[in-house]
C-alpha atoms as a PDB file:
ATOM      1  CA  UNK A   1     -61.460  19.964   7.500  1.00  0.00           C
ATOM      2  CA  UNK A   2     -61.430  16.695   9.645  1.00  0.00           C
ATOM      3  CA  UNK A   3     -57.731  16.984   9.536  1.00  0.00           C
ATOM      4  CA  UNK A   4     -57.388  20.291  10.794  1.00  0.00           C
ATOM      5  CA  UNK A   5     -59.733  19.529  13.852  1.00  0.00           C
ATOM      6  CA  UNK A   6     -57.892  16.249  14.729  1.00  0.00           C
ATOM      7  CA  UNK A   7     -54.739  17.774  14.688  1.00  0.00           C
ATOM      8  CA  UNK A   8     -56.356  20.858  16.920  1.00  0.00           C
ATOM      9  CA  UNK A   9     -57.609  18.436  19.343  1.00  0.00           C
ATOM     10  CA  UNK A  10     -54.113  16.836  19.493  1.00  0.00           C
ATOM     11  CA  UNK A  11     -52.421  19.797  20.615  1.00  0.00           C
ATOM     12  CA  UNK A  12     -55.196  21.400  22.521  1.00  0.00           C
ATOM     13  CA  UNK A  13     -55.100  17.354  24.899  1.00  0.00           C
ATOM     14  CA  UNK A  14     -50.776  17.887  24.791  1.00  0.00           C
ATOM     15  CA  UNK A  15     -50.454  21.114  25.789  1.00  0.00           C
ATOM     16  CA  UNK A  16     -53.188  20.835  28.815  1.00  0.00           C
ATOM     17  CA  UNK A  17     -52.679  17.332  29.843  1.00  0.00           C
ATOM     18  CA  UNK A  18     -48.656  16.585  29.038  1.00  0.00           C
ATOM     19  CA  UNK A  19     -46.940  19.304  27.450  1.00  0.00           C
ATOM     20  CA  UNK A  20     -47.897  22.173  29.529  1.00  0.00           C
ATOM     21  CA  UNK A  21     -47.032  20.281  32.652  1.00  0.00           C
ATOM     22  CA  UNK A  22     -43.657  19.696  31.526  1.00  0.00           C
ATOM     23  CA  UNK A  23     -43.486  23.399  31.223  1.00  0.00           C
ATOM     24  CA  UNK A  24     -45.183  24.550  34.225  1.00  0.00           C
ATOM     25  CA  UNK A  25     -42.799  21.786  36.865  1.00  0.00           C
ATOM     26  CA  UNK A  26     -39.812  23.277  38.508  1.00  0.00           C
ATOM     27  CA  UNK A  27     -36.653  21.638  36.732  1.00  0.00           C
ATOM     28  CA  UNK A  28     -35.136  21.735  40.301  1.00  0.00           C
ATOM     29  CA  UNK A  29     -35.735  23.170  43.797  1.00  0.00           C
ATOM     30  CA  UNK A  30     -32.906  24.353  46.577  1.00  0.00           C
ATOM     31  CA  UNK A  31     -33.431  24.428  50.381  1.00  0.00           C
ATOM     32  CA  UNK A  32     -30.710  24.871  53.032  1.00  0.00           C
ATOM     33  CA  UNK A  33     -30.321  23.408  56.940  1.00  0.00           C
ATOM     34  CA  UNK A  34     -28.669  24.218  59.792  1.00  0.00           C
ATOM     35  CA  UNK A  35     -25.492  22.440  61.088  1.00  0.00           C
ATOM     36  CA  UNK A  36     -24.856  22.363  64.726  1.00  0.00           C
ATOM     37  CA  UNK A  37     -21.986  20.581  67.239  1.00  0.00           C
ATOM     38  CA  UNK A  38     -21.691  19.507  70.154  1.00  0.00           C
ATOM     39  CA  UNK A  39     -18.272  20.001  71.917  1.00  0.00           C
ATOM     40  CA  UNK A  40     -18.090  18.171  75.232  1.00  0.00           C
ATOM     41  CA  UNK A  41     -15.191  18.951  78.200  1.00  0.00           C
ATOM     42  CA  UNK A  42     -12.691  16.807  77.723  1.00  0.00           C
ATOM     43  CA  UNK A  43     -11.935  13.713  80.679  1.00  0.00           C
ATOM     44  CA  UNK A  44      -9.603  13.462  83.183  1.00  0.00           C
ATOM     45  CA  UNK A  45      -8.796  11.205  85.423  1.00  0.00           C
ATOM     46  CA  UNK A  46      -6.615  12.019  88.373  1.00  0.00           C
ATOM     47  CA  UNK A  47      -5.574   8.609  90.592  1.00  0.00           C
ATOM     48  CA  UNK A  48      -6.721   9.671  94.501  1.00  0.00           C
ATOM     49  CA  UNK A  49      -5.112   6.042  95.848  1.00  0.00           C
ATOM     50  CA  UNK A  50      -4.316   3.138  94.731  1.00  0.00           C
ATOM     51  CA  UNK A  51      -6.175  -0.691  95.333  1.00  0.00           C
ATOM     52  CA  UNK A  52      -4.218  -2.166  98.343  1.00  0.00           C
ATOM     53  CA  UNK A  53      -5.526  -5.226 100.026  1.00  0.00           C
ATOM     54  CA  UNK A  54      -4.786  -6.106 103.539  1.00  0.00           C
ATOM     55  CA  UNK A  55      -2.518  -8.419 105.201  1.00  0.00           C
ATOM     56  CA  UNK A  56      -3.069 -12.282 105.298  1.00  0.00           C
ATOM     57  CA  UNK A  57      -1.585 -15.051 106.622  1.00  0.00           C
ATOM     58  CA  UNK A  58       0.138 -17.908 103.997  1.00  0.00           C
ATOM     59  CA  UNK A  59      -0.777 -21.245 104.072  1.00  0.00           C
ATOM     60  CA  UNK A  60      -4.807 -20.594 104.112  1.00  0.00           C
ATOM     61  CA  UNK A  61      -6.494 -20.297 100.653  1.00  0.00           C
ATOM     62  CA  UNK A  62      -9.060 -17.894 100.624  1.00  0.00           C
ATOM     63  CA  UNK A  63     -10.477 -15.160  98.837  1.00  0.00           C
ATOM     64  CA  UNK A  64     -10.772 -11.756 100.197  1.00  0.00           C
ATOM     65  CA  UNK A  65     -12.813  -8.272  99.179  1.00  0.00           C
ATOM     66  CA  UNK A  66     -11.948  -5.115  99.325  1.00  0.00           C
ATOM     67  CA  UNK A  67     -15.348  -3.522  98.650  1.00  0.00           C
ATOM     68  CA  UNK A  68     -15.607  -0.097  96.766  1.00  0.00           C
ATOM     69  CA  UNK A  69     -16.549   2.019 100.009  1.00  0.00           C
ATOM     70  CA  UNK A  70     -13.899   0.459 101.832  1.00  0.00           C
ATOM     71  CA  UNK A  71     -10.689   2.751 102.764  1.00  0.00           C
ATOM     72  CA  UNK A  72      -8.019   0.559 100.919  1.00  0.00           C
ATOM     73  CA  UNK A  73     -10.432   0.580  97.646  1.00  0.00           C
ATOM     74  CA  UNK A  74      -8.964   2.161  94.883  1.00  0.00           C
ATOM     75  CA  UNK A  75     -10.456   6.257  93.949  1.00  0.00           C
ATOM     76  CA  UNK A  76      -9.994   8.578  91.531  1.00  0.00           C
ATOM     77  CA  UNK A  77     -11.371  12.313  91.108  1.00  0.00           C
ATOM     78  CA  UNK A  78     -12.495  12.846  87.137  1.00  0.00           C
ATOM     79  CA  UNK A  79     -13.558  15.774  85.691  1.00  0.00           C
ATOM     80  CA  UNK A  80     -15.584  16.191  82.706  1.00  0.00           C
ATOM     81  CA  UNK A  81     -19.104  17.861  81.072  1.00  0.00           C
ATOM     82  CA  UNK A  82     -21.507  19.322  83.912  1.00  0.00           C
ATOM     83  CA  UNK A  83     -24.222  16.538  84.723  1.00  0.00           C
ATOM     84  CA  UNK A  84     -23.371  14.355  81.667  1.00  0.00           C
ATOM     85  CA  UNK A  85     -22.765  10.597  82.072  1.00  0.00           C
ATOM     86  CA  UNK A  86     -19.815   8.400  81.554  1.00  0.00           C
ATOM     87  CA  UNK A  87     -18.877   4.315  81.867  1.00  0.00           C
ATOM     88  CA  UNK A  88     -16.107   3.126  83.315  1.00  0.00           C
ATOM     89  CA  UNK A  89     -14.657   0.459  82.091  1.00  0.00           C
ATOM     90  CA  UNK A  90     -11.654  -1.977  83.825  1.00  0.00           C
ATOM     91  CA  UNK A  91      -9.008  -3.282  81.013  1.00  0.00           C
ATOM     92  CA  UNK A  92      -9.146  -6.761  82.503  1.00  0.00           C
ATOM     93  CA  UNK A  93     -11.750  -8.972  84.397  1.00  0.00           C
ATOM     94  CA  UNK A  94      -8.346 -10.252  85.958  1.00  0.00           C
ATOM     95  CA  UNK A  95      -5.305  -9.446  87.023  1.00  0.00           C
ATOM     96  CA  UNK A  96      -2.263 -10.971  87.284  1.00  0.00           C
ATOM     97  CA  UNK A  97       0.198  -9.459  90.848  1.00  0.00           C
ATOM     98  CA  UNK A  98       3.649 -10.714  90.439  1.00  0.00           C
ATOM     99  CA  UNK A  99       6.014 -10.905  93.951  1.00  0.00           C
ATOM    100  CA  UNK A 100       8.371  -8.741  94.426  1.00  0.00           C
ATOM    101  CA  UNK A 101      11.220 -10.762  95.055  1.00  0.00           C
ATOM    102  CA  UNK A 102      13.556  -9.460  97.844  1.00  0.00           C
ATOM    103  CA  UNK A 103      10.704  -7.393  99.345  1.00  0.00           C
ATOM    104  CA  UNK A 104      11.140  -9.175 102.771  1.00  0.00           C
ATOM    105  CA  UNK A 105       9.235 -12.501 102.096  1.00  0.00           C
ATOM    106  CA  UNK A 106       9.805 -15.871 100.301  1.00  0.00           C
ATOM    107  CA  UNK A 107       7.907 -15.194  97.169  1.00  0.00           C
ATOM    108  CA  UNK A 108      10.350 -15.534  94.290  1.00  0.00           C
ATOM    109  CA  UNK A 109      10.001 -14.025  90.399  1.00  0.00           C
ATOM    110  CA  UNK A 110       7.426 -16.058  89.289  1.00  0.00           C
ATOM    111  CA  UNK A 111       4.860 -16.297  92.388  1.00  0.00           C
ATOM    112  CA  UNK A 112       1.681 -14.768  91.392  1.00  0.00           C
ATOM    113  CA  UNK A 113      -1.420 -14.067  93.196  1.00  0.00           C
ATOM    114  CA  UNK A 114      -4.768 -13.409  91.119  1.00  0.00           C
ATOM    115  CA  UNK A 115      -7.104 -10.437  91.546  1.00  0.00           C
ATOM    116  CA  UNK A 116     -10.695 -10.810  90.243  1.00  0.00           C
ATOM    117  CA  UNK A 117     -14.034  -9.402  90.087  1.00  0.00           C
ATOM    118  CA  UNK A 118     -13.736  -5.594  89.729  1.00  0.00           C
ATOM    119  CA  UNK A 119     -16.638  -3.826  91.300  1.00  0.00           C
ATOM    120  CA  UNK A 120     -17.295  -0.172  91.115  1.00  0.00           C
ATOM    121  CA  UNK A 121     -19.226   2.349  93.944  1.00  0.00           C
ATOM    122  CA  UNK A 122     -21.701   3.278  90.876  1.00  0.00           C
ATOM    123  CA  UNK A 123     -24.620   0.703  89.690  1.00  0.00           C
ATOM    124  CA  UNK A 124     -23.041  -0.463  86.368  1.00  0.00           C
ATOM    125  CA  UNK A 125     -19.646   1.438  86.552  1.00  0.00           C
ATOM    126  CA  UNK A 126     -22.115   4.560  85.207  1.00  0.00           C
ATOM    127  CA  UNK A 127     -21.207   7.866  86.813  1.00  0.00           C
ATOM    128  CA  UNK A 128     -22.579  11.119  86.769  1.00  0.00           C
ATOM    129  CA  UNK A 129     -20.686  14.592  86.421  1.00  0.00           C
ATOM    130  CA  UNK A 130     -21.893  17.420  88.936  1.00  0.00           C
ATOM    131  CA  UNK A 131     -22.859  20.420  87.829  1.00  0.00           C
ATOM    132  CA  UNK A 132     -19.490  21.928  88.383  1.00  0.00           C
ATOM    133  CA  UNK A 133     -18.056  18.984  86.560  1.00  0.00           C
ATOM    134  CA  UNK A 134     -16.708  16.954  88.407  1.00  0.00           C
ATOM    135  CA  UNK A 135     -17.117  12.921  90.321  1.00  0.00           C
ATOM    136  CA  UNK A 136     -14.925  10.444  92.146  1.00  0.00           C
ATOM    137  CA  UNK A 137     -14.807   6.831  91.196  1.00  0.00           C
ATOM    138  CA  UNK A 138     -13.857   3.813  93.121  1.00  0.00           C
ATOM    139  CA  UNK A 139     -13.476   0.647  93.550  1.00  0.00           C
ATOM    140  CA  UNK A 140     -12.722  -3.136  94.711  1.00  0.00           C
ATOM    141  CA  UNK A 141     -12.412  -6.589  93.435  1.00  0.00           C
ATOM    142  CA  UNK A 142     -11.149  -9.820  95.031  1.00  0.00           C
ATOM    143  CA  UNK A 143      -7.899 -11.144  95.906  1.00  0.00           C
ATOM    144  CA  UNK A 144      -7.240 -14.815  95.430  1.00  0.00           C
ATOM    145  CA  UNK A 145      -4.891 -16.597  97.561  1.00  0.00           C
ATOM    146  CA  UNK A 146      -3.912 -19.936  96.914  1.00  0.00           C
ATOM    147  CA  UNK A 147      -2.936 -22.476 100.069  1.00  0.00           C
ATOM    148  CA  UNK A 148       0.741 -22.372  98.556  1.00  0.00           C
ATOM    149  CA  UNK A 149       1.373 -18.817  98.239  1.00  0.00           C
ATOM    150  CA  UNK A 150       4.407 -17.698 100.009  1.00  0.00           C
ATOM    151  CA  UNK A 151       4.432 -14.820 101.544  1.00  0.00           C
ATOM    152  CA  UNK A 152       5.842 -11.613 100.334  1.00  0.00           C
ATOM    153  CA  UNK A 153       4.800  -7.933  98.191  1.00  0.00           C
ATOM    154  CA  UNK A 154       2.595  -8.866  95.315  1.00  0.00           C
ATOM    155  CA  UNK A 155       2.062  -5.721  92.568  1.00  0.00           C
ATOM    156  CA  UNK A 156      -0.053  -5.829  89.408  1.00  0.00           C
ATOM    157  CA  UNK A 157      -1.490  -2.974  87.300  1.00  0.00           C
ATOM    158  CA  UNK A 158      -4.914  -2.245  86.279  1.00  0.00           C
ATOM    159  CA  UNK A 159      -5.951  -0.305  82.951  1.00  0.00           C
ATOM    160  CA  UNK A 160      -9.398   1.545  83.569  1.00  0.00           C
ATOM    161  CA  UNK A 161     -11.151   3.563  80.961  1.00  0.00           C
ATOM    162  CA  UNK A 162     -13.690   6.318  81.285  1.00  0.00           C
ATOM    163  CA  UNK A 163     -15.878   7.255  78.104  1.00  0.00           C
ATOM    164  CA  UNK A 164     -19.060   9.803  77.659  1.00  0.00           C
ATOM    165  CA  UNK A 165     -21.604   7.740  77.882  1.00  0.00           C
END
């Protein structure tokens, strides 16, 4: 008789406290969620006029700025995502302008001139799009004439970039 109320009050303590749980739990459980993306208007850039600095005389080093307001500054128009952001970014923090030999002064291949810190018209080179999507960009640096330059059509080319910010 003992045996047959141990062995009841063995199953009766599995089956409430361990095996009926087993039992009772979920094996597994399913759920879904939603997937969503964003697809933003695509950038363009469309160059407005070019970064042209003004006329100096050789044989006086000096620097000179052409300021991003100023009318020889360089602009462009860009159109992208109504009233999102974007950075612009320059592809060099200088750039090398290489004379133009034959271009009516005494610069030869070879002669350089160096232009320097690029500034933009927007606090951080961070512009905003308008609602109708669109902004204009500009901007200066400083040209860097040496004493010795000779005198004479100096060209260079600047790589800018223009990423959702």
């Amino acid at each position: 008789m003992q045996l047959k109320v141990n062995i009841l009050i063995t199953s009766t303590i599995c089956a409430t406290l361990f095996c009926g749980n087993s039992f009772a739990a979920n094996p597994s459980a399913a759920s879904s969620f939603t997937i969503s993306a964003v697809l933003q208007t695509g950038l363009t850039l469309n160059n407005l006029r070019d970064l042209t600095f003004p006329q100096q005389n050789t044989g006086t080093a000096g620097t000179y700025i052409v300021a991003p307001t100023d009318a020889t500054s360089a602009e462009f128009s860009a159109t992208g995502t109504p009233n999102n952001f974007a950075n612009l970014t320059f592809g060099a923090s200088t750039v090398t302008l290489n004379c133009q030999a034959g271009s009516g002064g005494t610069c030869v291949a070879g002669d350089t001139l160096e232009i320097t810190a690029f500034t933009c018209s927007s606090a951080n080179c961070r512009y905003q799009f308008s609602q109708s999507g669109d902004t204009n960009l500009s901007f200066g640096a400083t040209e860097n004439v040496l004493s010795t330059s000779k005198s004479g059509t100096y060209t260079g080319t600047q790589n800018i970039t223009l990423t959702y910010a």
